[in-house]
N, C-alpha and C. Protein backbone atom coordinates (compact mmCIF):
# COMPACT_ATOMS: atom_id res chain seq x y z
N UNK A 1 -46.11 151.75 -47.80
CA UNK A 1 -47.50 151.69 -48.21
C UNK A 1 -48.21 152.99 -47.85
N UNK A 2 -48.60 153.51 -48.68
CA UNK A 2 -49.75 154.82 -48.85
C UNK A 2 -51.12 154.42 -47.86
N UNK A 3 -51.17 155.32 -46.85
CA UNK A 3 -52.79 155.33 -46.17
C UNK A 3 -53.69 155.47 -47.62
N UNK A 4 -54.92 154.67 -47.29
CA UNK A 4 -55.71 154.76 -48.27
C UNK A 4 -57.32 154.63 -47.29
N UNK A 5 -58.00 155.78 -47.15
CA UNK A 5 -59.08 156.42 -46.28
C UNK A 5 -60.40 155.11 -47.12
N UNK A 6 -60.52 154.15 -45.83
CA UNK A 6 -61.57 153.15 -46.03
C UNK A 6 -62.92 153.40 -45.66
N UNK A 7 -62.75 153.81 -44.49
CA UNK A 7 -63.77 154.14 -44.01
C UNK A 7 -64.30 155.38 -43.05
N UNK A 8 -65.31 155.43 -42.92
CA UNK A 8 -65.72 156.90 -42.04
C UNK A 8 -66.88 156.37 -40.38
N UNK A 9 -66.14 155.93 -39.50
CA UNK A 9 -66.94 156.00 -38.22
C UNK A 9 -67.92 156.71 -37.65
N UNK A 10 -69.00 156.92 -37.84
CA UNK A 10 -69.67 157.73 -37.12
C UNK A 10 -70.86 157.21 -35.96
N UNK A 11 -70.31 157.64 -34.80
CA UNK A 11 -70.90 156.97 -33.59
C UNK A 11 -72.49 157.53 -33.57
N UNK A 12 -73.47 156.84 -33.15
CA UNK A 12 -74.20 156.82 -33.61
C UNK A 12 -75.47 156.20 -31.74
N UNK A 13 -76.61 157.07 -31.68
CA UNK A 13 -76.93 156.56 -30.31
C UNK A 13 -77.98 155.64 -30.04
N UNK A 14 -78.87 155.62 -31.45
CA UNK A 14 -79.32 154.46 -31.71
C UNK A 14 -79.53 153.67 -33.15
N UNK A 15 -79.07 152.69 -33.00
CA UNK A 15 -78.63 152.04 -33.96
C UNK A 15 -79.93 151.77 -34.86
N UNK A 16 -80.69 150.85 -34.77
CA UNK A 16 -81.90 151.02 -35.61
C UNK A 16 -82.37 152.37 -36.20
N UNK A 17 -82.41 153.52 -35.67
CA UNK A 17 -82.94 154.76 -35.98
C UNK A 17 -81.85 155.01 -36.98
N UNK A 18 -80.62 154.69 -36.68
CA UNK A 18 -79.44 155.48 -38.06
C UNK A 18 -79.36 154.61 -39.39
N UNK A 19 -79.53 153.29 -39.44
CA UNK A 19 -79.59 152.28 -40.41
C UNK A 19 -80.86 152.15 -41.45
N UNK A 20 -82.29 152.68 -40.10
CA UNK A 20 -83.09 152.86 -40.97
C UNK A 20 -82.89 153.95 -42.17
N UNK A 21 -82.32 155.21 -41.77
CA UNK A 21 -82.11 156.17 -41.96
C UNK A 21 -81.38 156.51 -43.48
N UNK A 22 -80.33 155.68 -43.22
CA UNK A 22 -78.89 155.59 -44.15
C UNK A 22 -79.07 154.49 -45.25
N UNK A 23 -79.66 153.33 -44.61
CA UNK A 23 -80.23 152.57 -45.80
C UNK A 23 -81.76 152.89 -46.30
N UNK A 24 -82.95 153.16 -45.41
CA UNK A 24 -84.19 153.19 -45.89
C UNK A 24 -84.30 154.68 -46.60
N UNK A 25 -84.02 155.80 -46.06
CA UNK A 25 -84.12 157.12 -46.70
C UNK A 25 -82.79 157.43 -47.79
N UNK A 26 -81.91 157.28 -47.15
CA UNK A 26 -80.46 157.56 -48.66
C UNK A 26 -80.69 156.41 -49.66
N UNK A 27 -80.67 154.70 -48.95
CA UNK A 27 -80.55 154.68 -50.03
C UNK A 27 -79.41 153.43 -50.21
N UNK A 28 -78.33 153.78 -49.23
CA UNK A 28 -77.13 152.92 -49.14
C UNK A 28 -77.51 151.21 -48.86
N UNK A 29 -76.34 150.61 -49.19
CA UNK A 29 -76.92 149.04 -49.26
C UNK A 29 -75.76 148.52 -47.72
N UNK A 30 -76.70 147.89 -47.01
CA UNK A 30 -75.81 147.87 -46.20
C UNK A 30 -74.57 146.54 -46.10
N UNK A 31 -73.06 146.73 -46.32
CA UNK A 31 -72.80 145.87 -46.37
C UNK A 31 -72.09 144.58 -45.54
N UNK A 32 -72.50 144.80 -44.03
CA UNK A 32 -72.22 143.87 -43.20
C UNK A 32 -72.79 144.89 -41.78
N UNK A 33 -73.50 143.72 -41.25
CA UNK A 33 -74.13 144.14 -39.86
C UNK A 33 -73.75 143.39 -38.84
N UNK A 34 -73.54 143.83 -37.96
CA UNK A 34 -72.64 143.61 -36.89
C UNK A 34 -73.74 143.56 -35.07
N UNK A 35 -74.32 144.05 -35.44
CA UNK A 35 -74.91 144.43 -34.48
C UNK A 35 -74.97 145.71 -34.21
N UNK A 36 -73.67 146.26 -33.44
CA UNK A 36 -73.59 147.29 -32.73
C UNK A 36 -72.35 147.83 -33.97
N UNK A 37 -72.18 147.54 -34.49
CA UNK A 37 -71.57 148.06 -35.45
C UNK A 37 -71.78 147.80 -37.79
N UNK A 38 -72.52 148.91 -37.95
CA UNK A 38 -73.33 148.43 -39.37
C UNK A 38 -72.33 149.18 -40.37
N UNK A 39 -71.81 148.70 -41.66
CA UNK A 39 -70.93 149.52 -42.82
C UNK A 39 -72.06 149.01 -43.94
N UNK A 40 -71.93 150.26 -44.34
CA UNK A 40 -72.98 150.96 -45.28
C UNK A 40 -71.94 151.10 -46.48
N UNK A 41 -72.31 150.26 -47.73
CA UNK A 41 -71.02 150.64 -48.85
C UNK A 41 -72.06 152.01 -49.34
N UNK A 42 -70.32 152.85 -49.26
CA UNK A 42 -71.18 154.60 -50.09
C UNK A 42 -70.73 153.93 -51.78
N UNK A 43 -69.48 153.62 -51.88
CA UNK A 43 -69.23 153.34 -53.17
C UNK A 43 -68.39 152.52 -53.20
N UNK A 44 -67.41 152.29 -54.26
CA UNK A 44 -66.72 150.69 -54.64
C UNK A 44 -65.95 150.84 -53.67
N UNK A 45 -65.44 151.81 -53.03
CA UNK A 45 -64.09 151.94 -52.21
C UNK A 45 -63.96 152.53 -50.69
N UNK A 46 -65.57 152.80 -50.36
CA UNK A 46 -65.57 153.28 -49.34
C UNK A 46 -66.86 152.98 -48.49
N UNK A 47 -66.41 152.81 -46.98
CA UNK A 47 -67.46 152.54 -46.51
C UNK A 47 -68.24 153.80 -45.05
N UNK A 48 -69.42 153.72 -44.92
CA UNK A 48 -69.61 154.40 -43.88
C UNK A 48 -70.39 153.62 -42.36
N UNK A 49 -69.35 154.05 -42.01
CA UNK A 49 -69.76 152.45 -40.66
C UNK A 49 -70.50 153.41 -39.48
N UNK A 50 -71.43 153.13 -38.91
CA UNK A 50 -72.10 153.19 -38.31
C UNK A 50 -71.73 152.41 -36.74
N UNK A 51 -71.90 153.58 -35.82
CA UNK A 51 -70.90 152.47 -34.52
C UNK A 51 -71.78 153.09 -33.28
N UNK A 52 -72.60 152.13 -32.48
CA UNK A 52 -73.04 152.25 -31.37
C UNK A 52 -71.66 153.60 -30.35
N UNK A 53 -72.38 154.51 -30.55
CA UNK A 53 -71.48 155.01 -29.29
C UNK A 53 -71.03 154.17 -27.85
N UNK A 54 -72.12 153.57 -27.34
CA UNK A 54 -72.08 152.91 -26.03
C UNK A 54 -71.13 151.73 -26.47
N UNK A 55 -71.31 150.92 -27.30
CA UNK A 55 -70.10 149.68 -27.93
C UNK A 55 -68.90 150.23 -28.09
N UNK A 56 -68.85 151.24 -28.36
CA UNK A 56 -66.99 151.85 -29.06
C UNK A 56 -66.40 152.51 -27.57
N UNK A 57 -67.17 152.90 -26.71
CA UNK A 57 -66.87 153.47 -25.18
C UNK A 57 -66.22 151.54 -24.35
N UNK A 58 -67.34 150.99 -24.61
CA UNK A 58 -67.08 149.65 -23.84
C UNK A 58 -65.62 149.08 -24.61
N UNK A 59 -65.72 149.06 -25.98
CA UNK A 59 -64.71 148.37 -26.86
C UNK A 59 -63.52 149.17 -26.12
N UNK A 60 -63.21 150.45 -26.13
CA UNK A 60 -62.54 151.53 -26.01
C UNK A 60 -62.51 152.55 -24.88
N UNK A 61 -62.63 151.46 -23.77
CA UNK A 61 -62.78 151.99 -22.20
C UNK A 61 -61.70 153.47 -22.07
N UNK A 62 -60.23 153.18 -22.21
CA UNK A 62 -59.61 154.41 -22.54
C UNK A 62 -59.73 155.62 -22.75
N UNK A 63 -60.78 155.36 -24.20
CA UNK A 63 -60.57 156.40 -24.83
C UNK A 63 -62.47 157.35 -23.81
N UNK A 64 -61.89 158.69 -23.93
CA UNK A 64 -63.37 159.54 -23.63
C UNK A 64 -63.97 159.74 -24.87
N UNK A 65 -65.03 159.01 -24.50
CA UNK A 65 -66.03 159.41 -25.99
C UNK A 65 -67.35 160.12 -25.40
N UNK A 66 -67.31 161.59 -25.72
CA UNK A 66 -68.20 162.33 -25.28
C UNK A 66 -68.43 163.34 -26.14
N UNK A 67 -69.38 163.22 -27.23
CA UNK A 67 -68.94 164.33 -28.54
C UNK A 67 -70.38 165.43 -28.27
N UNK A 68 -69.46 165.94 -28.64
CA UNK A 68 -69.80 167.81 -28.04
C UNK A 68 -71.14 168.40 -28.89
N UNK A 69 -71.85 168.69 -28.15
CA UNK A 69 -73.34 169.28 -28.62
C UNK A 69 -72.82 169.52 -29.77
N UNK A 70 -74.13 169.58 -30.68
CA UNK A 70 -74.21 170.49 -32.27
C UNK A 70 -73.46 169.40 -33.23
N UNK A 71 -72.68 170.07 -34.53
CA UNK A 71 -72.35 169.02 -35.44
C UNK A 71 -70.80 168.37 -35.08
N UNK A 72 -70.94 167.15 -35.17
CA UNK A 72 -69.85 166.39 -34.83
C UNK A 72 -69.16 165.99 -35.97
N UNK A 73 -69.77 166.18 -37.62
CA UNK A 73 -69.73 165.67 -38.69
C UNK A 73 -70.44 166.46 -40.27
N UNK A 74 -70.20 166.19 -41.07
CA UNK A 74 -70.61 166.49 -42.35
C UNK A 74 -69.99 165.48 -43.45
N UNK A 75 -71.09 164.77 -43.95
CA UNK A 75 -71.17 163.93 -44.80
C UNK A 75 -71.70 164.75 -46.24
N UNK A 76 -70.38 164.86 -47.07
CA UNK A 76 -70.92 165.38 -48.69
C UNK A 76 -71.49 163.80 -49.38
N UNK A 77 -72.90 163.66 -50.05
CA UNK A 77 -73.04 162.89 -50.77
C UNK A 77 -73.51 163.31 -52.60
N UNK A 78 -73.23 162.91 -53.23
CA UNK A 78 -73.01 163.57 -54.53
C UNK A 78 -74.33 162.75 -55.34
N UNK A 79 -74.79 163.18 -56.16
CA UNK A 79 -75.79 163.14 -56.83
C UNK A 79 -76.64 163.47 -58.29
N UNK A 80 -76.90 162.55 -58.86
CA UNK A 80 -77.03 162.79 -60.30
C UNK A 80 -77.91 164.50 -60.45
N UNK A 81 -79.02 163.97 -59.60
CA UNK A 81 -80.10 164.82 -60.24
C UNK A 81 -80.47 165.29 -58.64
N UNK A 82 -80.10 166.37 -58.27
CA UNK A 82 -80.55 166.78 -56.82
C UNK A 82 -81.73 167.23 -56.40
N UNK A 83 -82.19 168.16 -57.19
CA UNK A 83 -84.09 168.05 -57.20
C UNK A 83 -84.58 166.92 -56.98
N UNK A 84 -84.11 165.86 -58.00
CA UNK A 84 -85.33 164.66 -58.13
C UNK A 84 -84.95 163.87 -56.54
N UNK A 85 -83.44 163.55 -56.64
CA UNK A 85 -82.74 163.20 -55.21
C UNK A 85 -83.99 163.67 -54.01
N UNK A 86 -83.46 164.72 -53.92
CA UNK A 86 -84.62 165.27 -52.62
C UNK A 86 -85.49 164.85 -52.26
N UNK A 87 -86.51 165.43 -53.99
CA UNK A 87 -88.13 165.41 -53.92
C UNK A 87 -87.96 163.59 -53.60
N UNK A 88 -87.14 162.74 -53.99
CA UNK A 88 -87.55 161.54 -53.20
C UNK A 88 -87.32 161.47 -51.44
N UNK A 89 -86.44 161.70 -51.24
CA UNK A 89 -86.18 161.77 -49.71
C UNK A 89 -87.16 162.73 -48.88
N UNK A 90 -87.68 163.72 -49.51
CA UNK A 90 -89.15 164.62 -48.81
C UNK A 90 -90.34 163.48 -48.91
N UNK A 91 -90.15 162.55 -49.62
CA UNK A 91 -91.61 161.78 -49.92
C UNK A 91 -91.09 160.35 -49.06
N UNK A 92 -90.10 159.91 -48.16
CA UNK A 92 -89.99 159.31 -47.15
C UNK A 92 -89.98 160.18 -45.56
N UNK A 93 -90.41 161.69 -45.96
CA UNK A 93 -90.17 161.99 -44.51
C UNK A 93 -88.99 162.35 -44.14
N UNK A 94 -88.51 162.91 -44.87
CA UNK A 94 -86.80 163.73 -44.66
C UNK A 94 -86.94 165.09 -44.82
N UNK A 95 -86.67 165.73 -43.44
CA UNK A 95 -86.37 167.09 -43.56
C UNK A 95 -85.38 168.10 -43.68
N UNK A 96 -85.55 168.32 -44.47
CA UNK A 96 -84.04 169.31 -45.03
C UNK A 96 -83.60 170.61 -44.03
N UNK A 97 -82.72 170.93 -43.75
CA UNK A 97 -82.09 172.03 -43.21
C UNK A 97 -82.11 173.48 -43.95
N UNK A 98 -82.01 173.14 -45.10
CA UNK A 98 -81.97 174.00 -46.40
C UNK A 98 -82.21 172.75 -47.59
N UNK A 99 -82.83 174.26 -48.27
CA UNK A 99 -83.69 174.20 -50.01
C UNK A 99 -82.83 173.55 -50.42
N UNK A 100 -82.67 173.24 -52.14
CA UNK A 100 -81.79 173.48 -53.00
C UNK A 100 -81.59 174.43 -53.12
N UNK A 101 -79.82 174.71 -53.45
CA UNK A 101 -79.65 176.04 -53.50
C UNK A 101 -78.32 176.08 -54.89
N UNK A 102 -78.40 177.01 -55.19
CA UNK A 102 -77.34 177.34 -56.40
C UNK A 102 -76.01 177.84 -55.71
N UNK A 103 -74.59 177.16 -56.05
CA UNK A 103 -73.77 178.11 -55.28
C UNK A 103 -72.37 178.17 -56.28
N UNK A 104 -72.95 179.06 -57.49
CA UNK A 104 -72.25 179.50 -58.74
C UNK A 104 -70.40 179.10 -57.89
N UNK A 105 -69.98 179.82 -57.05
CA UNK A 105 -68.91 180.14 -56.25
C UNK A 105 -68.21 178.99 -55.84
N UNK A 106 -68.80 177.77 -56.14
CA UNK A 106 -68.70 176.24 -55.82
C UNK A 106 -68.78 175.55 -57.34
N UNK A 107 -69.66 176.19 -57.84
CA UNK A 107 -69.87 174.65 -59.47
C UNK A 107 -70.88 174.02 -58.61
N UNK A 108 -71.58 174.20 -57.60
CA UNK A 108 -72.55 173.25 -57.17
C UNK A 108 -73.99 173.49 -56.86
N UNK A 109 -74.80 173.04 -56.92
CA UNK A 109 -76.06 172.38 -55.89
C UNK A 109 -75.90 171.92 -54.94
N UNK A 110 -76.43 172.35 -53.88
CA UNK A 110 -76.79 171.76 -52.61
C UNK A 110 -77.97 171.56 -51.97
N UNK A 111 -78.10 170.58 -50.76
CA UNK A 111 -79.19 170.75 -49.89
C UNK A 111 -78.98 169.67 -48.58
N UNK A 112 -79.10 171.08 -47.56
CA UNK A 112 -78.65 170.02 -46.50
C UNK A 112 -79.20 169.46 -45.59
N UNK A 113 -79.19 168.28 -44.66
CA UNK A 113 -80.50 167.69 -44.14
C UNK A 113 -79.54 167.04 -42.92
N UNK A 114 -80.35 166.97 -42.02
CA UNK A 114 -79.57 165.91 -40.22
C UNK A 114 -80.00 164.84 -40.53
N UNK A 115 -79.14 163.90 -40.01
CA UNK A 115 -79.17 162.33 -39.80
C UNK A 115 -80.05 162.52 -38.37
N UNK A 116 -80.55 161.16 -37.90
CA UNK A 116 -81.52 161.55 -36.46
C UNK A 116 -80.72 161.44 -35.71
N UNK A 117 -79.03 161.50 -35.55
CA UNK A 117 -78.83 161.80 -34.82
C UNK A 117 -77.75 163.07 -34.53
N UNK A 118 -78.13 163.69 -35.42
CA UNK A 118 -78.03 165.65 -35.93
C UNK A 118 -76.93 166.01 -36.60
N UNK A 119 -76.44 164.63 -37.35
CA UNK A 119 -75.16 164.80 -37.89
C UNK A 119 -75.69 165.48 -39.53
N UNK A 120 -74.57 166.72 -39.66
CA UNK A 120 -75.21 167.36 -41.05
C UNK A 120 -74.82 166.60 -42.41
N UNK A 121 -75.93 166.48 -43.06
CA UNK A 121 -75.69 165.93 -44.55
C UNK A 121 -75.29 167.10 -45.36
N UNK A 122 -74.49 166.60 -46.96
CA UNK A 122 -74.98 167.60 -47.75
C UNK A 122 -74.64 167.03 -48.88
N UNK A 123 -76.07 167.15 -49.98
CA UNK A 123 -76.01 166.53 -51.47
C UNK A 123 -76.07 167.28 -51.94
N UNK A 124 -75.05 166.91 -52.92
CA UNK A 124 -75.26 168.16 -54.05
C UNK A 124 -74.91 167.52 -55.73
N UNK A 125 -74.63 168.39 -55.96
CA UNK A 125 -74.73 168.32 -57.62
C UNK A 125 -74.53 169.27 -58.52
N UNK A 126 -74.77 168.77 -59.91
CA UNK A 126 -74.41 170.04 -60.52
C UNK A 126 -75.59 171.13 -60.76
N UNK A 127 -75.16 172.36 -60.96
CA UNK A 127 -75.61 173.35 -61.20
C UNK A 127 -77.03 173.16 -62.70
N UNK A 128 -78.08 172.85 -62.92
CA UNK A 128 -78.47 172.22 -64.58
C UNK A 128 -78.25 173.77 -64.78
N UNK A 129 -78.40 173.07 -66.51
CA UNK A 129 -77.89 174.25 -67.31
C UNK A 129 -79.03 175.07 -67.96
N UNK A 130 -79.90 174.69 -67.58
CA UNK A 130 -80.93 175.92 -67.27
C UNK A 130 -81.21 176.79 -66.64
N UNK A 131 -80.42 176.80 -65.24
CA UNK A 131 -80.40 177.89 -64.46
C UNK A 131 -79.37 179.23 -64.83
């Protein structure tokens, strides 16, 4: 049997603040809450789970979970229309890291923004064909 990549863990230090975040500002529907542990369907086949750091340390006494200043992560999320994308997420109070930007060298649009708990986003899209 072939690994087939389900899901994406990202520990997380408070839980209300990241759910609001991931479902109220992105957007995502969340599809089972757990408490200390929330999965967010991104699409038909994948999920992004959301995991109390302090729960996955207790679950996972063993293991050292101590993740290292700065970015621990980058989440690409893809997007019809990335202007309009944005200009909605600026009008809930989302601050971007960077503009939209053109990056011929890619085929893409981008714009990148922190989760509150400084993990880097980045949506992008296509290039319109007016530029």
């Amino acid at each position: 049997m072939a690994l087939e990549l389900t899901h994406t863990w990202l520990l997380v230090a408070d839980m209300p603040r990241a759910v609001s975040f991931y479902r109220d500002t992105l957007g995502l529907e969340v599809g089972s809450d757990l408490g200390q542990y929330v999965e967010l369907q991104a699409n038909d086949h994948f999920y992004l789970a959301l995991f109390e750091q302090s729960a996955m340390q207790l679950g996972e006494p063993g293991i050292a979970i101590n993740p290292a200043s700065g970015q621990r992560a980058t989440f690409a999320f893809e997007v019809e229309s990335l202007d309009s994308f944005c200009a909605g997420l600026r009008a809930k109070g989302a601050v971007f890291t960077s503009d939209e930007t053109n990056h011929p060298e890619w085929g893409l649009r981008t714009a990148f923004l922190l989760d509150p708990d400084g993990n880097l986003l980045c949506l992008y899209g296509r290039i319109p064909s007016d530029e």
